[in-house]
PDB file of N, CA and C in Angstrom:
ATOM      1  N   UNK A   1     -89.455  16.614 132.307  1.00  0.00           N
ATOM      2  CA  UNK A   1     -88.129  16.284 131.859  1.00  0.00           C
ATOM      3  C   UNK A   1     -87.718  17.207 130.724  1.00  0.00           C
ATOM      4  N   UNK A   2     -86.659  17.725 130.835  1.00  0.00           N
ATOM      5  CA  UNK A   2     -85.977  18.660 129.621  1.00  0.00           C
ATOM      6  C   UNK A   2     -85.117  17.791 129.328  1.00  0.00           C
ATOM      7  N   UNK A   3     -85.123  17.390 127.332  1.00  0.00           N
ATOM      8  CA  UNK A   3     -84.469  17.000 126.307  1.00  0.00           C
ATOM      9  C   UNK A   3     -82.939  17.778 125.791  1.00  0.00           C
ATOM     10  N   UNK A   4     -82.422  17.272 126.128  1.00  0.00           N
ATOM     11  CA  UNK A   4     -81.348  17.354 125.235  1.00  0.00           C
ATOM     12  C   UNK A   4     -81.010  17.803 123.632  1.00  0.00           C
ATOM     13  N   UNK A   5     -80.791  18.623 123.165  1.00  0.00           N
ATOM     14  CA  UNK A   5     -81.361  19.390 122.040  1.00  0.00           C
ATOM     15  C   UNK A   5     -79.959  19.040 121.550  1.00  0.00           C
ATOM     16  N   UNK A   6     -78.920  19.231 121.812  1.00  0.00           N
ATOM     17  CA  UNK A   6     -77.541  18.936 121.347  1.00  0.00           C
ATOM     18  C   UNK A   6     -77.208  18.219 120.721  1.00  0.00           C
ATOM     19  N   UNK A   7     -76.729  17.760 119.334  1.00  0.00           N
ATOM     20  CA  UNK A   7     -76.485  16.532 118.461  1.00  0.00           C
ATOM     21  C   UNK A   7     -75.048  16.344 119.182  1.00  0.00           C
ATOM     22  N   UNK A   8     -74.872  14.905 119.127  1.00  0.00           N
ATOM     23  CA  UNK A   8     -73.605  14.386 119.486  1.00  0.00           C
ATOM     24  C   UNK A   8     -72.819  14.321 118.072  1.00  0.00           C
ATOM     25  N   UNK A   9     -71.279  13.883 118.926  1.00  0.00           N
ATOM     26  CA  UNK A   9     -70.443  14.366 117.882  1.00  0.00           C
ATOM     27  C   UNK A   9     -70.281  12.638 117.626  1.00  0.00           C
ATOM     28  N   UNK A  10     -69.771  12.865 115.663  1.00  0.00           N
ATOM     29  CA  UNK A  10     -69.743  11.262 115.453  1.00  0.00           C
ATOM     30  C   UNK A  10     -68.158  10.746 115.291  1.00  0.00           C
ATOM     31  N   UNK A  11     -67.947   9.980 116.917  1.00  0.00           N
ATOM     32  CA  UNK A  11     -66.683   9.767 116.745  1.00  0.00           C
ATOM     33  C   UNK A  11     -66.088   8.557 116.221  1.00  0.00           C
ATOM     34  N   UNK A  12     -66.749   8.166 115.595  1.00  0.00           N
ATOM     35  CA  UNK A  12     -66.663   6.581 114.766  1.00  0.00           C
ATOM     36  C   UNK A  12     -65.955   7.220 113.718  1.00  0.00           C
ATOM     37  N   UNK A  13     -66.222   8.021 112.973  1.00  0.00           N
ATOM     38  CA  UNK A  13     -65.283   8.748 111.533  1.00  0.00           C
ATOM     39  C   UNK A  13     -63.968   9.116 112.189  1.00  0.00           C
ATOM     40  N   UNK A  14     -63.433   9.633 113.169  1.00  0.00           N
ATOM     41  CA  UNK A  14     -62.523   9.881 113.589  1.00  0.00           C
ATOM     42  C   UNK A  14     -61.630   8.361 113.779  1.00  0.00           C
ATOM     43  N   UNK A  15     -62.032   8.094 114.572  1.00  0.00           N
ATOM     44  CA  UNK A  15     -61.433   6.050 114.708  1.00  0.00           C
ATOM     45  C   UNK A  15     -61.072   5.643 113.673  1.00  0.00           C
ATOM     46  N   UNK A  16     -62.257   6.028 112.499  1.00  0.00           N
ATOM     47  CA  UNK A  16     -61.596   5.396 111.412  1.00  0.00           C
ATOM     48  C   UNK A  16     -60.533   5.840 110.425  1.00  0.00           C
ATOM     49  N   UNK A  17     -60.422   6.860 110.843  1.00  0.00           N
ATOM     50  CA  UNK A  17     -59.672   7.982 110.247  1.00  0.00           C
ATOM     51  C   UNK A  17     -58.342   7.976 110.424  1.00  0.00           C
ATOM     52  N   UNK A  18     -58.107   8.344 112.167  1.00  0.00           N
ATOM     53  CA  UNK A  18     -57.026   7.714 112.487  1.00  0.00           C
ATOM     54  C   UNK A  18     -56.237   6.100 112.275  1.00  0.00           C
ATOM     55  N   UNK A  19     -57.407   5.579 112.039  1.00  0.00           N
ATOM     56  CA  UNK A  19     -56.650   3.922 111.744  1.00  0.00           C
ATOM     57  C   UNK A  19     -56.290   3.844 110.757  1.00  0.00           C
ATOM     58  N   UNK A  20     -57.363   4.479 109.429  1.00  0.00           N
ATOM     59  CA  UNK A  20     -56.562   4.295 107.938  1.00  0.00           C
ATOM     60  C   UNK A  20     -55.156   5.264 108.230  1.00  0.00           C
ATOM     61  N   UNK A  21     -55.119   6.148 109.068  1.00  0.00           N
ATOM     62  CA  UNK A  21     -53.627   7.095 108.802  1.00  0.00           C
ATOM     63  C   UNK A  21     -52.455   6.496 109.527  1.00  0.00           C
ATOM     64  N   UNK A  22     -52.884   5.807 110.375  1.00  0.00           N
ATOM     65  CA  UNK A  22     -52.024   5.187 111.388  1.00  0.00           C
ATOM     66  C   UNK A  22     -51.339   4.105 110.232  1.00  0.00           C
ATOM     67  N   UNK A  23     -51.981   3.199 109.941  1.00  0.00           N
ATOM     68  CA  UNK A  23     -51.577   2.014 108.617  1.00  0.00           C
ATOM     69  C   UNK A  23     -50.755   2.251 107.689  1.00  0.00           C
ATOM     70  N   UNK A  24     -51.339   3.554 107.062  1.00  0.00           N
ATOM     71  CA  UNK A  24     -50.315   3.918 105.459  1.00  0.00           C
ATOM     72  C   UNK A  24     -49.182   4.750 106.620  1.00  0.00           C
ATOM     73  N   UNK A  25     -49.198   5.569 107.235  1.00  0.00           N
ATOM     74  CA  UNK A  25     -47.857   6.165 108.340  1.00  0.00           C
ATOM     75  C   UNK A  25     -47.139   4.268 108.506  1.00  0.00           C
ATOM     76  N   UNK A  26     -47.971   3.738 109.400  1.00  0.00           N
ATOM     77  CA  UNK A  26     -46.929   2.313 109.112  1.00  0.00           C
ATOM     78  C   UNK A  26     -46.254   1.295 108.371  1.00  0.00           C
ATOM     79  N   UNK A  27     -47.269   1.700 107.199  1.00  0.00           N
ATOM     80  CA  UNK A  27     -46.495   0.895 105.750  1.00  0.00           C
ATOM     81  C   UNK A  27     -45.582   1.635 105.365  1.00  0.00           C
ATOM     82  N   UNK A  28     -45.636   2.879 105.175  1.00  0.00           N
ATOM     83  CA  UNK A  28     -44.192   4.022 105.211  1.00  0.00           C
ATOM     84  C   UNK A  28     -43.198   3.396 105.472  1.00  0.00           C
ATOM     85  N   UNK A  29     -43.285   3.172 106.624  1.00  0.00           N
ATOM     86  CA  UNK A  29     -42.189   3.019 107.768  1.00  0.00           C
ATOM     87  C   UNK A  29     -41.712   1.574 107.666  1.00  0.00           C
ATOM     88  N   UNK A  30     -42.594   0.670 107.042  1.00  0.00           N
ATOM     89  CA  UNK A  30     -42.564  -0.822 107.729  1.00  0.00           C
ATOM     90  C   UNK A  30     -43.223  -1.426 108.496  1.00  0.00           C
ATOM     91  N   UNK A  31     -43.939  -0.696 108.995  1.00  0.00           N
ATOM     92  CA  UNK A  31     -44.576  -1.245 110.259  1.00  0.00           C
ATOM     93  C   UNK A  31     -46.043  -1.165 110.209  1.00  0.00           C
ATOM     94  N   UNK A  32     -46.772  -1.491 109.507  1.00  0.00           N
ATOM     95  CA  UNK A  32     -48.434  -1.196 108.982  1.00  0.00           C
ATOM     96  C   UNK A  32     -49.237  -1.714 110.922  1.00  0.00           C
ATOM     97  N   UNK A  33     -48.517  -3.307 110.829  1.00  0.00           N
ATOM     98  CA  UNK A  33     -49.265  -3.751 112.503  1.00  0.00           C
ATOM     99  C   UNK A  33     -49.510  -2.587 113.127  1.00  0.00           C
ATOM    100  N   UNK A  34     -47.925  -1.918 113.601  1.00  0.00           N
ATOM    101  CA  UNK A  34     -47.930  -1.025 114.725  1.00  0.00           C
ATOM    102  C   UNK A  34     -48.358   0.301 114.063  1.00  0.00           C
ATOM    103  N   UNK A  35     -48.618   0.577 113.015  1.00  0.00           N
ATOM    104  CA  UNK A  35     -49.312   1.725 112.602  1.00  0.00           C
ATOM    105  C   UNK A  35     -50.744   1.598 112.578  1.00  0.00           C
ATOM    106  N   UNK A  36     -51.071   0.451 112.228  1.00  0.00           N
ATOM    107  CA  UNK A  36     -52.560   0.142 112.956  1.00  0.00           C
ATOM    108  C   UNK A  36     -53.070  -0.289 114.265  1.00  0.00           C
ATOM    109  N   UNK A  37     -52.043  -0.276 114.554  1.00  0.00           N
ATOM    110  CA  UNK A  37     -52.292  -0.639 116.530  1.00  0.00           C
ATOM    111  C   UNK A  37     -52.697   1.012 117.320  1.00  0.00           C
ATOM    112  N   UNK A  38     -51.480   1.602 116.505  1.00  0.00           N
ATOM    113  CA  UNK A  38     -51.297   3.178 117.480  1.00  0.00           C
ATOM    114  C   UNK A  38     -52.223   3.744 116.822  1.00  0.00           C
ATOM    115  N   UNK A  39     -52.873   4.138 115.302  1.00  0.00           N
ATOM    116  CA  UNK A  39     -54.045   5.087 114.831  1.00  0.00           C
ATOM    117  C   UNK A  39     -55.077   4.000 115.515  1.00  0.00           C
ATOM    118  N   UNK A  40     -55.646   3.273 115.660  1.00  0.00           N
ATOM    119  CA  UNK A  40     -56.463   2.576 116.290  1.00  0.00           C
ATOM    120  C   UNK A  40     -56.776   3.167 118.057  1.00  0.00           C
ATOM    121  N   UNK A  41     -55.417   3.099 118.480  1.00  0.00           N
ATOM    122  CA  UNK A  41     -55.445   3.745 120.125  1.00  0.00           C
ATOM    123  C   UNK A  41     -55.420   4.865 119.957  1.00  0.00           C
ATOM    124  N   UNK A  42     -55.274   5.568 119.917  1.00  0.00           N
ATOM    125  CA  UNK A  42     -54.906   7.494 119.448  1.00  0.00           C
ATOM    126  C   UNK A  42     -56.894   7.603 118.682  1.00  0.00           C
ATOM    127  N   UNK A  43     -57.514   7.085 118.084  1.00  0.00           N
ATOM    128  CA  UNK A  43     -58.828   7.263 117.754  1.00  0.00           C
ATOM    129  C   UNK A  43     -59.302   6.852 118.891  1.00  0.00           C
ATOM    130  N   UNK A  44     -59.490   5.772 119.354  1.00  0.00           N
ATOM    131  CA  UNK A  44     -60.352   5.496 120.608  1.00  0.00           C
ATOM    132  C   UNK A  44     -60.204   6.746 122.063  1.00  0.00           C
ATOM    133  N   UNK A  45     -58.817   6.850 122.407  1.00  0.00           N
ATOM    134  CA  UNK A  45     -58.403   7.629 123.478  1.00  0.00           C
ATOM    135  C   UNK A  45     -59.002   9.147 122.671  1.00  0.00           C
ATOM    136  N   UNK A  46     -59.372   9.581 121.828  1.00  0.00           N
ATOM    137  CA  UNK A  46     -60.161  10.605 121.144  1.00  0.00           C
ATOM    138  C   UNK A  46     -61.531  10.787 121.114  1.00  0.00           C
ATOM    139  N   UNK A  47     -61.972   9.284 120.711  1.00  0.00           N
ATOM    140  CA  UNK A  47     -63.333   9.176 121.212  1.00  0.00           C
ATOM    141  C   UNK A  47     -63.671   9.525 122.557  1.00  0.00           C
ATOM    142  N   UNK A  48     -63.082   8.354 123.737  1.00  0.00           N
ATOM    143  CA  UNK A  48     -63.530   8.419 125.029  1.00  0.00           C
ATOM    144  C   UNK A  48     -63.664   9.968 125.449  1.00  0.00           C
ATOM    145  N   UNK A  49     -62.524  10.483 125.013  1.00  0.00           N
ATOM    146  CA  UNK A  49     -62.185  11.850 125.147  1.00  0.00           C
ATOM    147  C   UNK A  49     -63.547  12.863 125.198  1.00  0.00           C
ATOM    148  N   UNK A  50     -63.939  12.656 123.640  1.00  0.00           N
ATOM    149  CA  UNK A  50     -64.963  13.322 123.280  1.00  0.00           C
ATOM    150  C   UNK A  50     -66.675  13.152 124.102  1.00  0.00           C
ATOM    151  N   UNK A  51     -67.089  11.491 124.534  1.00  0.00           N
ATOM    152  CA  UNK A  51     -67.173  11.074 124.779  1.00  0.00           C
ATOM    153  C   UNK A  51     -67.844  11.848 126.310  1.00  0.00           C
ATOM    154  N   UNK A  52     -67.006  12.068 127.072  1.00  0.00           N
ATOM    155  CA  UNK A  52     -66.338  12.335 128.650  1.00  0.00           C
ATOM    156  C   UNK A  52     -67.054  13.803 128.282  1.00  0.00           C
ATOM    157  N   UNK A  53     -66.355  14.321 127.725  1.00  0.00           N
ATOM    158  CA  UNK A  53     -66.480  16.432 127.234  1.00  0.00           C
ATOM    159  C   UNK A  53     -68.647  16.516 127.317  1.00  0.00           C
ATOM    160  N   UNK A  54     -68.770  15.171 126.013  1.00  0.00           N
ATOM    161  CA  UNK A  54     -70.266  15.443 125.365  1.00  0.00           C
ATOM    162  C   UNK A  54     -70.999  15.573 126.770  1.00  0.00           C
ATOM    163  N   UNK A  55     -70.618  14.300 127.773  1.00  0.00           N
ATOM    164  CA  UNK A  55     -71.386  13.482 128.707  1.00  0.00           C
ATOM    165  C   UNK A  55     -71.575  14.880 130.119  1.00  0.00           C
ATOM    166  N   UNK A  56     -70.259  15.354 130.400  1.00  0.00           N
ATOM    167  CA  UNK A  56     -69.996  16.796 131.720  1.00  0.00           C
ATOM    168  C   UNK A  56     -70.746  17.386 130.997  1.00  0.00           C
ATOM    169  N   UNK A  57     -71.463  17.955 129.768  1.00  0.00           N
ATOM    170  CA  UNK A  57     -72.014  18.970 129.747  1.00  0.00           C
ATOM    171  C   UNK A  57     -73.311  19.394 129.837  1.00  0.00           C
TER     172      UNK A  57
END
C-alpha cells in the first residue's frame, strides 16, 4: 500500500471565517441572521469544494 504523503487542507478556519464575515457584513446591513446564514453556506459550499479537489487527486 502507498501512503498518502499530502497534508490536507484545514477547511474548518475557512467556515469560520466566512461566518464571522458573513455576521459583521450582516450587522452592517441589519441583517446579522442572514449574514450568518449566507457566510455559513458560502464556507461549507468551500469546504465541500475543497473537500471534492483534495479527494480526485
Amino acid at each position: 500500500m502507498s501512503r498518502n504523503n499530502k497534508t490536507p487542507t484545514g477547511a474548518g478556519a475557512i467556515i469560520a471565517l466566512l461566518t464571522m464575515v458573513g455576521t459583521i457584513g450582516g450587522g452592517l446591513m441589519g441583517q446579522p441572521s442572514i449574514g450568518l446564514l449566507s457566510g455559513l453556506g458560502t464556507g461549507i459550499a468551500i469546504a465541500i469544494l475543497l473537500w471534492l479537489r483534495e479527494r480526485g487527486e
